[in-house]
Protein backbone atom coordinates (compact mmCIF):
# COMPACT_ATOMS: atom_id res chain seq x y z
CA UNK A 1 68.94 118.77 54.16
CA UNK A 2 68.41 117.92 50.59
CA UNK A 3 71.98 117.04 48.78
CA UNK A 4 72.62 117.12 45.16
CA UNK A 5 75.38 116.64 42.90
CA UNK A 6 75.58 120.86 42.50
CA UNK A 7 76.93 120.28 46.33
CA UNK A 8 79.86 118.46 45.14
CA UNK A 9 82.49 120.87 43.79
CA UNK A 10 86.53 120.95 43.18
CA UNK A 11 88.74 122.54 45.47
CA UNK A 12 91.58 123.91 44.79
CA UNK A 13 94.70 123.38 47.08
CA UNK A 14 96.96 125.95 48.35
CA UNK A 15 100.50 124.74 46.96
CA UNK A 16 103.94 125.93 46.63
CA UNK A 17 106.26 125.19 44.61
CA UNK A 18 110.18 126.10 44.28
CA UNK A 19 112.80 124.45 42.13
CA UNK A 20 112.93 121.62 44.88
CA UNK A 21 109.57 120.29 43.25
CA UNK A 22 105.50 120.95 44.55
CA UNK A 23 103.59 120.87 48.23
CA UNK A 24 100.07 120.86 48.38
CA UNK A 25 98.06 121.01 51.84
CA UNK A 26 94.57 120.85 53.13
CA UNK A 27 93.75 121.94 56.24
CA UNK A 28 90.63 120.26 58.13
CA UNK A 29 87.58 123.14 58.61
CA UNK A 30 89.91 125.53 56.52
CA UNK A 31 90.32 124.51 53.21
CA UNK A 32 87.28 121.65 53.75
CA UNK A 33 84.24 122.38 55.96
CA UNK A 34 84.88 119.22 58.09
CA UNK A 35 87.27 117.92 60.64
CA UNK A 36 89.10 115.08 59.48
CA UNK A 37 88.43 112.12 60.85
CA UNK A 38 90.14 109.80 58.86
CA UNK A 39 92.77 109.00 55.31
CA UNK A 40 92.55 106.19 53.29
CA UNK A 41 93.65 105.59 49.64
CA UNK A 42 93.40 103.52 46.73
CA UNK A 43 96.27 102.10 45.10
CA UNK A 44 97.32 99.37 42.70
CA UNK A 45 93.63 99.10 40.83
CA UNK A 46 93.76 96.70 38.19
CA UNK A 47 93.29 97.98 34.66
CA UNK A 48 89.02 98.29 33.92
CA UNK A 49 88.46 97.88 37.62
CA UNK A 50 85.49 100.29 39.08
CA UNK A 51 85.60 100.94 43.02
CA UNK A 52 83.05 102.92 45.06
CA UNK A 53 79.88 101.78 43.66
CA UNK A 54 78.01 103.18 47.07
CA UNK A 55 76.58 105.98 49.44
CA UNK A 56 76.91 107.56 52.35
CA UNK A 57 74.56 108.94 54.69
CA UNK A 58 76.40 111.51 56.57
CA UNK A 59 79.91 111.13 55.64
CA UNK A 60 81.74 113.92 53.78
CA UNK A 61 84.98 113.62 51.71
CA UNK A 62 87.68 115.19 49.67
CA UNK A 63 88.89 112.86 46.86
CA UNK A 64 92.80 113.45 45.67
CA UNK A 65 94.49 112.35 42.51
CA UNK A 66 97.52 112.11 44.44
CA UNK A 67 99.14 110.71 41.60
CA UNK A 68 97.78 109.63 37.78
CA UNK A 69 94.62 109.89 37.07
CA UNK A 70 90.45 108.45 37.37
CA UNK A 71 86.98 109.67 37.33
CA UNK A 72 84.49 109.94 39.60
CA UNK A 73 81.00 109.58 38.59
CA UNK A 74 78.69 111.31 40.82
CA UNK A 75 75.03 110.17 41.34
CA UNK A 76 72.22 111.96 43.24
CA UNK A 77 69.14 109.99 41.82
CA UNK A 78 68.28 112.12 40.00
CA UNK A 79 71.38 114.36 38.23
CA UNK A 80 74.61 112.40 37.07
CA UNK A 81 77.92 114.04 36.76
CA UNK A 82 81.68 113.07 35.78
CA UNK A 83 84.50 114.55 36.99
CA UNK A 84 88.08 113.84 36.13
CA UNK A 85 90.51 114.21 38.76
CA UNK A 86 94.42 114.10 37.81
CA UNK A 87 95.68 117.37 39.70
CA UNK A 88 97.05 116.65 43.06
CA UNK A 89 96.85 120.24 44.05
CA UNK A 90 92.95 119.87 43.47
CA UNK A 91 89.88 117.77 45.55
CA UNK A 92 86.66 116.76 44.77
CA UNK A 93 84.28 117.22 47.55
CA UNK A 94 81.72 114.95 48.11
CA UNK A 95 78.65 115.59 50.25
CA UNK A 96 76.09 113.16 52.05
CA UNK A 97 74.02 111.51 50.21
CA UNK A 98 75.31 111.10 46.78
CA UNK A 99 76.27 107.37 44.94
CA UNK A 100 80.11 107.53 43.83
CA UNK A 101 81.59 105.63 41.21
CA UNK A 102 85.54 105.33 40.37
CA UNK A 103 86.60 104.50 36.95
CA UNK A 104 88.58 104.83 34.29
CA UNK A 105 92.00 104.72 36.58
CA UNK A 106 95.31 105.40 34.87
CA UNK A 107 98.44 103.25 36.07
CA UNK A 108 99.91 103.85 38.58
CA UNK A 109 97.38 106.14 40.06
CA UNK A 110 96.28 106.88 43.96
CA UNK A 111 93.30 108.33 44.87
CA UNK A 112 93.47 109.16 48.46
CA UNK A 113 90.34 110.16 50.70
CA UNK A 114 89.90 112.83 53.60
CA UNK A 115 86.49 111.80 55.37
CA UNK A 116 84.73 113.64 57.88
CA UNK A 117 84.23 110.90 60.03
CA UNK A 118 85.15 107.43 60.97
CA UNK A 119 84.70 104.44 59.16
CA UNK A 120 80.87 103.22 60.01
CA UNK A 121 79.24 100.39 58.47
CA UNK A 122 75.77 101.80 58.93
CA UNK A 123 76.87 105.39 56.80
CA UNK A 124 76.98 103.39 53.75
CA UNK A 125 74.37 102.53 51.30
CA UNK A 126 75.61 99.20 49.23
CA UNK A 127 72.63 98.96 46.78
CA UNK A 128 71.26 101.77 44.81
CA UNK A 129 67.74 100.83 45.19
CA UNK A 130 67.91 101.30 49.08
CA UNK A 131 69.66 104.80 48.18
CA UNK A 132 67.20 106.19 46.05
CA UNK A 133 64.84 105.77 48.64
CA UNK A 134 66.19 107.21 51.17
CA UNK A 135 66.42 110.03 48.80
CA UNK A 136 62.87 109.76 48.27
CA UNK A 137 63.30 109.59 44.72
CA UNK A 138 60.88 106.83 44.52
């Protein structure tokens, strides 16, 4: 199955909110079309720092602003798009086989990650040359 970056799309969150303050939710194979296997999250990135730079082969995510703001820069060797991300009621799904870039990260902000699976070494791709082969791009 061919992935592009038209595959990756925002979600938004259910979320309630009362005078008490906001709740937002995702539910694994509801709200994403994935069991989830596993959270992580960025904090703390130094001012001008980029993370991601990488690929996965399989792996499937939902990227939160869970507080501030950054953008993601998706890559599918042959499309490139940017999306901003600074609504924690709202995810960024990510399909297989697309390079990810992080950028731009306000202070203070957390980007946590809902991924379909565990982490595996051998999901990643860790130069873009190797990626945009396995694409068959070249």
């Amino acid at each position: 199955m061919k992935t592009g970056v038209g595959d990756c799309v925002l979600i938004d969150l259910p979320s309630r909110h009362d005078a008490r303050g906001s709740l937002a939710f995702v539910e694994g194979g509801n709200h994403v079309d994935f069991s989830i296997e596993r959270v992580y999250y960025l904090y703390n990135v130094t001012s001008g720092a980029e993370r991601g730079a990488h690929g996965h082969r399989a792996l499937r995510q939902l990227f939160i602003a869970i507080s501030g703001s950054f953008d993601v820069v998706l890559n599918d060797g042959s499309e490139t798009k940017e999306v901003h991300l600074s609504d924690p009621a709202q995810g960024l799904y990510i399909c297989p086989m697309i390079w990810r870039d992080l950028r731009n990260f306000s202070q203070g902000a957390v980007c946590m990650v809902l991924a379909s699976q565990r982490f595996d070494e051998t999901d990643y791709f860790r130069d873009y040359a190797r990626f945009l082969v396995a694409k068959g791009e070249i």
